[in-house]
Protein backbone atom coordinates (compact mmCIF):
# COMPACT_ATOMS: atom_id res chain seq x y z
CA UNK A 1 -10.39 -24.13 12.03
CA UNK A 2 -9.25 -20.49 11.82
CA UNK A 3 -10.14 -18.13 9.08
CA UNK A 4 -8.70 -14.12 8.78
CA UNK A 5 -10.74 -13.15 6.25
CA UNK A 6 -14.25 -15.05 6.43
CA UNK A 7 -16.59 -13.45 3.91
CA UNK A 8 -20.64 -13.50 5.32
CA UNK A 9 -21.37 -16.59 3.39
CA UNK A 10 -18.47 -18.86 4.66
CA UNK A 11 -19.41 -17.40 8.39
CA UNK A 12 -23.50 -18.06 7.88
CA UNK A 13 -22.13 -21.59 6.43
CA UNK A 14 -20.27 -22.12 9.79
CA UNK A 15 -22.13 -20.78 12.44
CA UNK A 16 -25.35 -21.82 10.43
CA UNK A 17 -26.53 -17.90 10.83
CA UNK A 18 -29.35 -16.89 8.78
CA UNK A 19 -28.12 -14.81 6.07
CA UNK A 20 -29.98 -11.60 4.34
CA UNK A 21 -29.08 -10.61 1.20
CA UNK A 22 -29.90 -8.10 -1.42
CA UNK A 23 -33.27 -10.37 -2.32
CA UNK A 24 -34.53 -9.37 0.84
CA UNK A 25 -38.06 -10.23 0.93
CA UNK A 26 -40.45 -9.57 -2.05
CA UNK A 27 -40.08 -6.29 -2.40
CA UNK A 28 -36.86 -4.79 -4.06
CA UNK A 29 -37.04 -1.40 -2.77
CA UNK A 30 -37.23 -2.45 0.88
CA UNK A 31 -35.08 -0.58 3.28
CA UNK A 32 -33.31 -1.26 6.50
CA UNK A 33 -31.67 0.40 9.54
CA UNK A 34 -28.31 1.38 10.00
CA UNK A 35 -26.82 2.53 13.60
CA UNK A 36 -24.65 5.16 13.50
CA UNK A 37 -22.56 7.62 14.75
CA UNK A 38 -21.06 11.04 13.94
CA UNK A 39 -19.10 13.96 15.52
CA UNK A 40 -19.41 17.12 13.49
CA UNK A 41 -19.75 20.90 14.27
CA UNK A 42 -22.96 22.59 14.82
CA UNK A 43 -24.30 25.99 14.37
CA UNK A 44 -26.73 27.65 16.87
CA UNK A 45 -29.95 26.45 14.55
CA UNK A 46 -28.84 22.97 13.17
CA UNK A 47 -26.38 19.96 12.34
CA UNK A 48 -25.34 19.15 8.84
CA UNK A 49 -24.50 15.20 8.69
CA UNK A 50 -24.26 15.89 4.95
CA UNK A 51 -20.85 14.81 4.85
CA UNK A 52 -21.78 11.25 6.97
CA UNK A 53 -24.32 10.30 4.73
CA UNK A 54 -24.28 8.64 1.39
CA UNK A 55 -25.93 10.51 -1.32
CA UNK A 56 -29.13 7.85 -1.18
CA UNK A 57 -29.05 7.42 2.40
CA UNK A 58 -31.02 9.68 5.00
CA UNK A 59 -31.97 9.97 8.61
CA UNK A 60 -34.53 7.99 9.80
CA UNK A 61 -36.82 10.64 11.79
CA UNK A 62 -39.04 7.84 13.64
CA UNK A 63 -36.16 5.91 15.34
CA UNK A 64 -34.19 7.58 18.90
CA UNK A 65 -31.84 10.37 17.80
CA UNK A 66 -29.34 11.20 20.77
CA UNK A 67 -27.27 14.79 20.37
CA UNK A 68 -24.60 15.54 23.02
CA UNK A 69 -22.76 18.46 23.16
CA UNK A 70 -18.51 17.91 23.37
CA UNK A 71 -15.30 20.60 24.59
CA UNK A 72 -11.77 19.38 23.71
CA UNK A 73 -12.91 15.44 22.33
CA UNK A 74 -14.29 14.97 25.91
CA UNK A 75 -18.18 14.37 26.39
CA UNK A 76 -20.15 17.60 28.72
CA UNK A 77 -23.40 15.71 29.70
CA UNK A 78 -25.21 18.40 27.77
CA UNK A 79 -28.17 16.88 26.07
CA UNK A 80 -29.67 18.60 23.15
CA UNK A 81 -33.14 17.95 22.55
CA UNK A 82 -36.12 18.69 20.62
CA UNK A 83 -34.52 18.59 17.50
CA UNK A 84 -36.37 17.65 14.05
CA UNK A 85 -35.13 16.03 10.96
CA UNK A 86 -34.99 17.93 7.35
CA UNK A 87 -37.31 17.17 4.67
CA UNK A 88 -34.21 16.21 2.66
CA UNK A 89 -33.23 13.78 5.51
CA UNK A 90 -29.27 15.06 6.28
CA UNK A 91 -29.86 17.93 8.61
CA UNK A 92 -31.44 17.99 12.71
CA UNK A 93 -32.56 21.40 12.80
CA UNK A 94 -34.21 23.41 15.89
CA UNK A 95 -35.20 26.90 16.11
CA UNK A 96 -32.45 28.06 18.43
CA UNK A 97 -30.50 26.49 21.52
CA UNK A 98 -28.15 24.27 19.99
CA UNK A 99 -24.51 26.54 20.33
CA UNK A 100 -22.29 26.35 18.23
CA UNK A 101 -19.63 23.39 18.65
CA UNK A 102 -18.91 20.31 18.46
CA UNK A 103 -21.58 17.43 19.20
CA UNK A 104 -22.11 13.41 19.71
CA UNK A 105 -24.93 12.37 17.44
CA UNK A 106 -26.12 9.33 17.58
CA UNK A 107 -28.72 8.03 15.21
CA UNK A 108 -30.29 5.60 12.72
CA UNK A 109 -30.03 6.32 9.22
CA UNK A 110 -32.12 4.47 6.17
CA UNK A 111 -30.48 2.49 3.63
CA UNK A 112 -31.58 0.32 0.57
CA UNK A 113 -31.65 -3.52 1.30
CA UNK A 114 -29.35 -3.75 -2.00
CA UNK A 115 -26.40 -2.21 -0.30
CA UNK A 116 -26.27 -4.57 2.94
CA UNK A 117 -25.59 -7.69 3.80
CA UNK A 118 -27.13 -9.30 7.22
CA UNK A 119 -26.23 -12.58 9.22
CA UNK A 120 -28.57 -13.33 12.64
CA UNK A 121 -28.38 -15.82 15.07
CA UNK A 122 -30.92 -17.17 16.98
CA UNK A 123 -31.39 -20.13 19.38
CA UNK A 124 -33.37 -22.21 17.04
CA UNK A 125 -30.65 -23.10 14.77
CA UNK A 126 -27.40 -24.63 14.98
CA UNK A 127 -24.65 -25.85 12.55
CA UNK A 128 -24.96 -28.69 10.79
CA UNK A 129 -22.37 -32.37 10.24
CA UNK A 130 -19.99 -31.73 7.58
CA UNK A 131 -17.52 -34.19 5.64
CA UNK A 132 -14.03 -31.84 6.12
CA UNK A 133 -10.92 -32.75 3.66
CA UNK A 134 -8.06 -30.55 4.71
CA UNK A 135 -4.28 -30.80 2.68
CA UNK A 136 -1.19 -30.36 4.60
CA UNK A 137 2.27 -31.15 4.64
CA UNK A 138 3.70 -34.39 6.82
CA UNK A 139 7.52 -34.56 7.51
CA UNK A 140 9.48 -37.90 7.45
CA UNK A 141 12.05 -38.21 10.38
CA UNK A 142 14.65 -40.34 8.56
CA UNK A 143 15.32 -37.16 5.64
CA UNK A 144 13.11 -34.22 6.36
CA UNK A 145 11.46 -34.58 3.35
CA UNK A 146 8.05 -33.03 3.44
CA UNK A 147 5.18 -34.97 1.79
CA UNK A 148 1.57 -33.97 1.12
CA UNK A 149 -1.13 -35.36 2.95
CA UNK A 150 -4.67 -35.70 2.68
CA UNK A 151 -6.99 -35.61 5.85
CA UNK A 152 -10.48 -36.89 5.88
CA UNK A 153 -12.79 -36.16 8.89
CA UNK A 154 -15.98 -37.95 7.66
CA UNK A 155 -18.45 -36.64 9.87
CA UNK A 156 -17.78 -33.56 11.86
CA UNK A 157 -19.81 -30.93 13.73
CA UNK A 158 -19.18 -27.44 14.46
CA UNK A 159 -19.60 -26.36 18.32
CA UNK A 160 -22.22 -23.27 18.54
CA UNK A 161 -19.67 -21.50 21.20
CA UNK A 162 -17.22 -19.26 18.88
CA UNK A 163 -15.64 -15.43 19.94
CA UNK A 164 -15.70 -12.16 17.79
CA UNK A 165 -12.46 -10.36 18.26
CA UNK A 166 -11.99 -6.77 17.03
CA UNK A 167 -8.79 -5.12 16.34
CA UNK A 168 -8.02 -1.22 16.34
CA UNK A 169 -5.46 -1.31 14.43
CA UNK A 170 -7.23 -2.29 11.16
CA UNK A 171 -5.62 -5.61 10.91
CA UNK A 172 -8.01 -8.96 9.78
CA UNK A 173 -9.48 -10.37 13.31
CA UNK A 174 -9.00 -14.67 13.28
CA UNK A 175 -12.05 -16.61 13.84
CA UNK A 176 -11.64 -19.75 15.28
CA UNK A 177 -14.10 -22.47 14.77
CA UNK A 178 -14.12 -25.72 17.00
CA UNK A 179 -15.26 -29.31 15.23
CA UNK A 180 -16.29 -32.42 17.18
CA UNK A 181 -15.48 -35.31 15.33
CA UNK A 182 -17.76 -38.18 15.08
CA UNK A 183 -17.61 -41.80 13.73
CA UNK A 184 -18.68 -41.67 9.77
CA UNK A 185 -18.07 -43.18 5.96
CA UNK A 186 -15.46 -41.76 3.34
CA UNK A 187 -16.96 -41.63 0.49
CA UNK A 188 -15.06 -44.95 -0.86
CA UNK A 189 -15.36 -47.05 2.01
CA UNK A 190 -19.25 -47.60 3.40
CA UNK A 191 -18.43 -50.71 5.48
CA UNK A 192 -16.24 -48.89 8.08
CA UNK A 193 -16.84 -45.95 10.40
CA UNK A 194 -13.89 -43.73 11.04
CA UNK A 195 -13.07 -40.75 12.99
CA UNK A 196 -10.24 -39.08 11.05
CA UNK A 197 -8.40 -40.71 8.23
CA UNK A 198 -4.48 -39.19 7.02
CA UNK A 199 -3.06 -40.12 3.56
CA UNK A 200 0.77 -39.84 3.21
CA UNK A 201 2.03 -39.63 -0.02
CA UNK A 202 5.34 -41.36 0.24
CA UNK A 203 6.44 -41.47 -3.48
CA UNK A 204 7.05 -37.24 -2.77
CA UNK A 205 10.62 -36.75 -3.05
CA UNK A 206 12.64 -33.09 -1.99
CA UNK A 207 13.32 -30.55 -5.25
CA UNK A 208 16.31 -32.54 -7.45
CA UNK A 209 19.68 -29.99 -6.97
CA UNK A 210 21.82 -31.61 -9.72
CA UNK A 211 21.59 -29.14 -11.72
CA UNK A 212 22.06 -25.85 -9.42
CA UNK A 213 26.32 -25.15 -8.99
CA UNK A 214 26.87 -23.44 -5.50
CA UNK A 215 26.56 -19.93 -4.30
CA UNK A 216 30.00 -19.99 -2.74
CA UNK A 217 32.59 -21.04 -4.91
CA UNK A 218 36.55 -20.50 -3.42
CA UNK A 219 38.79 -18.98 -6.87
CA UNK A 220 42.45 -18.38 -6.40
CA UNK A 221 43.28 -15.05 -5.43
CA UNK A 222 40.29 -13.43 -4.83
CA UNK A 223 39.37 -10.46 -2.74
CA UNK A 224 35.84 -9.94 -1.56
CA UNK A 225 35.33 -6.16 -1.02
CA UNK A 226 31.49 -5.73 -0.47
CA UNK A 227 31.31 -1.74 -2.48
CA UNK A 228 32.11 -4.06 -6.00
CA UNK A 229 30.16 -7.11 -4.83
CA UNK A 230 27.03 -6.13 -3.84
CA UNK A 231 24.64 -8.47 -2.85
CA UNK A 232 22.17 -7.27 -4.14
CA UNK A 233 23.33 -6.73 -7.44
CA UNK A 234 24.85 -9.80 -9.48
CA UNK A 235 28.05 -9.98 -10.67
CA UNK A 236 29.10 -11.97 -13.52
């Protein structure tokens, strides 16, 4: 299976990841951690993340808060250090020493548990069997007709081994999801083990034409010039 646009439920569903939502624990107002990363301009006395942060959201002043100094997008192995966090939790401020420039910062910032959604996976668990029904589209050889069928895998389980891609360029990454298949019962047949079954639907027939004339009719004497006969504007 492959899926472009797998929401947190469908992936904690497949990969059997525990999944954290908004009800997080017994307390509503619990808060979490959020990693991140900002480069902004400093002044000699302090950096304003202000414009990073969400209006709710601060800077957690207990967890590691990294500050590297940067010329022309390129990193200088300058470390600044001993700065403190605001009371208002948007600025790292220190008495003097930090130049003004542009810097790395790296740091954790605080966040409501109402605004985030988290999956984890662990050793201990491992998705489950499933009963997969899938539609597609089988083609007869004799016509080309397609017809719909109907596939039943009765008892299938996901392997635990799947890859996260990530793409620069903004477009959906494709997770792919292998199955094993293993012998099980449709639901309409418990006397017979199966690995996959198909349904054709023969009876299907191609889209009737009878009543469409055609697109390139031949009159007597006529002159195709394509500036009056556009195609992309009809003519009667």
């Amino acid at each position: 299976m492959e899926d472009a646009l797998l929401s947190p439920v469908g992936f904690a569903i497949l990969s059997c990841a525990g999944l954290l939502t908004k009800e997080y624990g017994p307390d509503p107002s619990h808060e979490v951690h959020i990693h991140k990363t900002t480069k902004v301009q400093s002044s000699d006395t302090e950096i304003d993340l202000t414009d990073a942060l969400e209006e709710e959201e601060k800077i957690c002043a207990t967890a590691p808060i990294f500050v590297m100094k940067m010329q022309d997008d390129d990193f200088t192995g300058e470390i600044v250090e001993g700065l403190k966090v605001d009371a208002e939790g948007k600025k790292l401020t220190k008495d003097s020493g930090i130049g003004e420039g542009s810097v790395f910062v790296d740091y954790y910032t605080i966040q409501s548990s109402g605004s985030i959604d988290e999956l984890q996976i662990d050793a201990e668990n491992f998705a489950g069997y499933y009963y997969v029904e899938a539609s597609t589209l089988f083609r007869r050889q004799s016509d080309g007709v397609d017809m719909p069928a109907e596939l039943t895998f009765p008892n299938v389980k996901i392997q635990s081994n799947f890859t996260f891609t990530m793409a620069s360029t903004g477009d959906p990454s494709t997770f792919s999801f292998t199955m094993d298949a293993f012998p099980g019962y449709t639901y309409f047949n418990p006397t017979r083990k199966v690995l996959c079954a198909m349904q054709i639907v023969k009876d299907a027939s191609a889209m009737s034409t009878s009543g469409f004339d055609t697109v390139f009719p031949h009159k007597e004497g006529e002159v195709i010039d394509e500036s009056t006969n556009d195609s992309a504007e009809g003519k009667a």
